[in-house]
N, C-alpha and C. Protein backbone atom coordinates (compact mmCIF):
# COMPACT_ATOMS: atom_id res chain seq x y z
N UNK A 1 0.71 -12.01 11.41
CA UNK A 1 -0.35 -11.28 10.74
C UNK A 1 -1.41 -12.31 10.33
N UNK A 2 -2.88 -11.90 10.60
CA UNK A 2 -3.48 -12.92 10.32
C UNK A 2 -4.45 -12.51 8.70
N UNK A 3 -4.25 -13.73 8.03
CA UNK A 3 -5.59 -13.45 6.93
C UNK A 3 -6.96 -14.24 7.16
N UNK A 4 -7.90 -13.28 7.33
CA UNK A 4 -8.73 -14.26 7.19
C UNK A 4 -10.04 -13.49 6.19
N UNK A 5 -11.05 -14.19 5.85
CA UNK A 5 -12.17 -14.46 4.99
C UNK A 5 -13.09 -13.45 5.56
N UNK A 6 -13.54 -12.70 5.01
CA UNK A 6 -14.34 -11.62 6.06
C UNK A 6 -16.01 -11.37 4.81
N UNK A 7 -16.75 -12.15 4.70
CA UNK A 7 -17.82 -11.82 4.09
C UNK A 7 -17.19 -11.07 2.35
N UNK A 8 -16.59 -12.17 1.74
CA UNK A 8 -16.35 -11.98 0.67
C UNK A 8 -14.68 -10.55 0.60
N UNK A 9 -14.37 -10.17 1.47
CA UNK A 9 -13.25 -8.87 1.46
C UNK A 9 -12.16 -10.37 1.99
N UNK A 10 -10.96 -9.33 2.14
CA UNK A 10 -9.70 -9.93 3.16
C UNK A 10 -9.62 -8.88 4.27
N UNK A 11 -9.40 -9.59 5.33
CA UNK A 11 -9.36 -8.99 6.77
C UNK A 11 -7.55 -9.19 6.43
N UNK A 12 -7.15 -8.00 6.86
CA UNK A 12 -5.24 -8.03 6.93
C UNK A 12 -4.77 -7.27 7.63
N UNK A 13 -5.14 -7.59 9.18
CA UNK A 13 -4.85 -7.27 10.68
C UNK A 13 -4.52 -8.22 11.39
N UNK A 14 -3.48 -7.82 12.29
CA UNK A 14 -3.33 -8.95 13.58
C UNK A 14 -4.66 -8.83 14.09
N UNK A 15 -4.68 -10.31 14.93
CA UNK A 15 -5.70 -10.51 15.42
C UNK A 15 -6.25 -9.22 16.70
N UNK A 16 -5.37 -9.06 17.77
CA UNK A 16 -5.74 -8.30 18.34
C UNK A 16 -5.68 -6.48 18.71
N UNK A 17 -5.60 -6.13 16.71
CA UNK A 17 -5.70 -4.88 16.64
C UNK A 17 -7.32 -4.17 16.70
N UNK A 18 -8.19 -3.38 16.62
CA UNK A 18 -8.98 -2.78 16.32
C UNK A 18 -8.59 -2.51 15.20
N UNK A 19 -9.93 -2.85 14.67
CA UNK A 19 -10.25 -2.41 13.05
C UNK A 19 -11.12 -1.95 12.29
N UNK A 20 -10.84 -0.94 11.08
CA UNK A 20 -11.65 -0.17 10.42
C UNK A 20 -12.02 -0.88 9.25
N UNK A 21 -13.37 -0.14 9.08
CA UNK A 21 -14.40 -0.57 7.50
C UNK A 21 -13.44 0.11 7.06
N UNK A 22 -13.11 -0.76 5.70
CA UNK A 22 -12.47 0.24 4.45
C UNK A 22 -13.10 0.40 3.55
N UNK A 23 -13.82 1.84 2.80
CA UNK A 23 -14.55 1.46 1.93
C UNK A 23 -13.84 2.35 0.55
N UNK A 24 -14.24 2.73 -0.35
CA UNK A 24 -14.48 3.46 -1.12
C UNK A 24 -15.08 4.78 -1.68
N UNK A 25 -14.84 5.86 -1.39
CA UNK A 25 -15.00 7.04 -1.52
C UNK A 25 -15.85 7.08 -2.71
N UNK A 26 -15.05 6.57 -3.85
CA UNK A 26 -16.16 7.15 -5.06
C UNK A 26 -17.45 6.17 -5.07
N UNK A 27 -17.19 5.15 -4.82
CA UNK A 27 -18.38 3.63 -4.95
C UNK A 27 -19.38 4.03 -3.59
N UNK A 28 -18.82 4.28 -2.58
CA UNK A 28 -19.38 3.95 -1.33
C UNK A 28 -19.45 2.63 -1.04
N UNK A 29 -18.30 1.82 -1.65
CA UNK A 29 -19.12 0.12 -0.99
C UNK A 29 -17.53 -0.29 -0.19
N UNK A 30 -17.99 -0.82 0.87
CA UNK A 30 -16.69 -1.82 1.62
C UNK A 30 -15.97 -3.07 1.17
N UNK A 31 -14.66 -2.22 0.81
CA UNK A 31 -13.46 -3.61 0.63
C UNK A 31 -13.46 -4.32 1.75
N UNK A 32 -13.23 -4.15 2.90
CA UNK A 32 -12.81 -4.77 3.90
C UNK A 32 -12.71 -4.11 5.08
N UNK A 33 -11.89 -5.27 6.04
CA UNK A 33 -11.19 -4.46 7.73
C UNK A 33 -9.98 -4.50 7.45
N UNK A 34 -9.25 -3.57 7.89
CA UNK A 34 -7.52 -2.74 8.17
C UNK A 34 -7.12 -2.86 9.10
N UNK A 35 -6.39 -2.37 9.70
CA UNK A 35 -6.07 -1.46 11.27
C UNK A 35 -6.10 0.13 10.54
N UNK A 36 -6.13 1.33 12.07
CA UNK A 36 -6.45 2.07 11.63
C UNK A 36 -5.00 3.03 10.37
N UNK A 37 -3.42 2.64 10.48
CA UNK A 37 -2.70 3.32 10.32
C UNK A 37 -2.49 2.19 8.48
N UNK A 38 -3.04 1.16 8.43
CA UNK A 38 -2.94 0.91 7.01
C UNK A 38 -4.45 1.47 6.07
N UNK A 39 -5.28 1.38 6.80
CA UNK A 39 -6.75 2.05 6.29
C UNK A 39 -6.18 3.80 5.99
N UNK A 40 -5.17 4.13 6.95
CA UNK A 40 -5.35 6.04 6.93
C UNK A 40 -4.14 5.80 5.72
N UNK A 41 -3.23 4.89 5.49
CA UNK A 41 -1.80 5.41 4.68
C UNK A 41 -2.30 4.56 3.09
N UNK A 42 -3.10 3.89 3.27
CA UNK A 42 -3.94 3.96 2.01
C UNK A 42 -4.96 4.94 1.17
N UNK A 43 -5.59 5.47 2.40
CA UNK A 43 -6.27 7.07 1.97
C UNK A 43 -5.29 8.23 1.97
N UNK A 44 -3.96 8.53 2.80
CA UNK A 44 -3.15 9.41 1.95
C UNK A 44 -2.58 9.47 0.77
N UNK A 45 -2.52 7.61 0.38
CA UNK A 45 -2.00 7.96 -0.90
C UNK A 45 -3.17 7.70 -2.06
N UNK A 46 -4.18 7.87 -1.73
CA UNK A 46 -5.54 8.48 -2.70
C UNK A 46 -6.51 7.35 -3.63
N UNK A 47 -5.68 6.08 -2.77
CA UNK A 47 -6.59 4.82 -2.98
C UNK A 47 -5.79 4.70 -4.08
N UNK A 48 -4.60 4.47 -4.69
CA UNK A 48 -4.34 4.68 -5.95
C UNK A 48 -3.09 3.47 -5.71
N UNK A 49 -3.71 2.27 -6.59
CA UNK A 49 -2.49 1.20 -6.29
C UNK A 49 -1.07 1.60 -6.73
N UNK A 50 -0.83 2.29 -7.81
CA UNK A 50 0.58 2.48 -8.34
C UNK A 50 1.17 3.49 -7.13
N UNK A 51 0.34 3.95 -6.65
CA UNK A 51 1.21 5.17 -5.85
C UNK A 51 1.96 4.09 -4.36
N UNK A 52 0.66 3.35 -3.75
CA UNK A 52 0.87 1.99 -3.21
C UNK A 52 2.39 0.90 -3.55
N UNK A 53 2.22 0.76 -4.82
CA UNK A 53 3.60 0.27 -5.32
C UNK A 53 4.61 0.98 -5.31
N UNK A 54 4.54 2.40 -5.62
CA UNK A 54 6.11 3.00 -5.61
C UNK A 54 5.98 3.30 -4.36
N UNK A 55 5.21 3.47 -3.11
CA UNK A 55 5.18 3.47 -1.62
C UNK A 55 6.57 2.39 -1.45
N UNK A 56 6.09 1.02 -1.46
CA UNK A 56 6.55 -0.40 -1.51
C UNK A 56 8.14 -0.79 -2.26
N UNK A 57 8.01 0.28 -3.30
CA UNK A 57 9.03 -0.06 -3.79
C UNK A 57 10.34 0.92 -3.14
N UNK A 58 9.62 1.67 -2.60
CA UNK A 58 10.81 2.34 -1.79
C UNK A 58 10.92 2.18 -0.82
N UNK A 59 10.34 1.57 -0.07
CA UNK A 59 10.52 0.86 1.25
C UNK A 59 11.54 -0.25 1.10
N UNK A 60 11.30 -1.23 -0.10
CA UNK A 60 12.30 -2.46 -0.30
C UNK A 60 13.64 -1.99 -1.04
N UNK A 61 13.67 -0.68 -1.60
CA UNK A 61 15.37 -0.28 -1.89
C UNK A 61 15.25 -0.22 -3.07
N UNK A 62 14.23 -0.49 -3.97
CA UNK A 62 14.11 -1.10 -5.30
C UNK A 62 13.84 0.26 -6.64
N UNK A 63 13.66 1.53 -5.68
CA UNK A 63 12.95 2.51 -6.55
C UNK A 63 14.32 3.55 -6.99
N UNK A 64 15.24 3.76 -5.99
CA UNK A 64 16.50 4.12 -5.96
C UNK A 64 17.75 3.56 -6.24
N UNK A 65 18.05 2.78 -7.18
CA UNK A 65 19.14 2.33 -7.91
C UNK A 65 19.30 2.88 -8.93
N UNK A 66 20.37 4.07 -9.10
CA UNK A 66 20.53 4.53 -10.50
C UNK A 66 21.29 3.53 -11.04
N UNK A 67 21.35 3.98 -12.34
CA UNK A 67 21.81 3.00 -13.08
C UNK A 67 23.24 4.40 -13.76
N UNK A 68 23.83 3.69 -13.97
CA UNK A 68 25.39 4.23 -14.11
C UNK A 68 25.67 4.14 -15.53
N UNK A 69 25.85 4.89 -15.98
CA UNK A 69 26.24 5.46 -17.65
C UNK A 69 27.48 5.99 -18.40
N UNK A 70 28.06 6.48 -16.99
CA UNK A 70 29.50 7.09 -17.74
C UNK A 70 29.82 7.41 -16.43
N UNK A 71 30.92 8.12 -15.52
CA UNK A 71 31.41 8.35 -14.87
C UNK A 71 30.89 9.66 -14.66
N UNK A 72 30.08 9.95 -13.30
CA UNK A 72 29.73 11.22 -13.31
C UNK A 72 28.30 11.29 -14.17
N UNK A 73 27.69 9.95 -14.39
CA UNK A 73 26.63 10.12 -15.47
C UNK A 73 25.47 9.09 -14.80
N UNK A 74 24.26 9.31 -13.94
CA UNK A 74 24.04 7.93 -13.64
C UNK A 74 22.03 8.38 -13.83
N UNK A 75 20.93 7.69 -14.08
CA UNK A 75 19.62 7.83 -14.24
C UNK A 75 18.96 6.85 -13.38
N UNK A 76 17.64 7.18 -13.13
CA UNK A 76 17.02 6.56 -12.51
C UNK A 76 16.31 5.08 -13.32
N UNK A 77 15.96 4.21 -12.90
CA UNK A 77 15.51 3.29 -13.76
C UNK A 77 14.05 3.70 -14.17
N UNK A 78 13.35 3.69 -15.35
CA UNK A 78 12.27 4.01 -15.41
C UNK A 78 10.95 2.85 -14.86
């Protein structure tokens, strides 16, 4: 994966993907270049970093560990 310097944004595409302006809906101004399936799964989840993180955190296993209380008794971590 390459990073590179893109006129003040981060470019965070392999080099030989096609890539999209990412901008901002409410601002109208451009963060950066994507590819097109991290530019679209950032606009499904509504530009909204926490939603981004619990995306992430359930991808790495980290959001689903109950935690165990009694036998037959177990909660999610908050």
């Amino acid at each position: 994966m390459a990073f590179a310097r893109l006129r003040g944004g981060l470019r965070v595409v392999p080099e030989a993907v096609v890539v999209n302006v990412d901008h901002c809906c409410g601002a109208g101004r451009v963060r950066g270049v994507m590819c097109f399936n991290c530019n679209s799964a950032i606009g499904k989840l509504g530009d909204d970093p926490d939603a981004v993180r619990r995306a992430a955190a359930y991808l790495e296993g980290t959001s689903w560990k109950p935690i165990r209380l009694a036998p037959g008794d177990c909660r999610l971590p908050s």
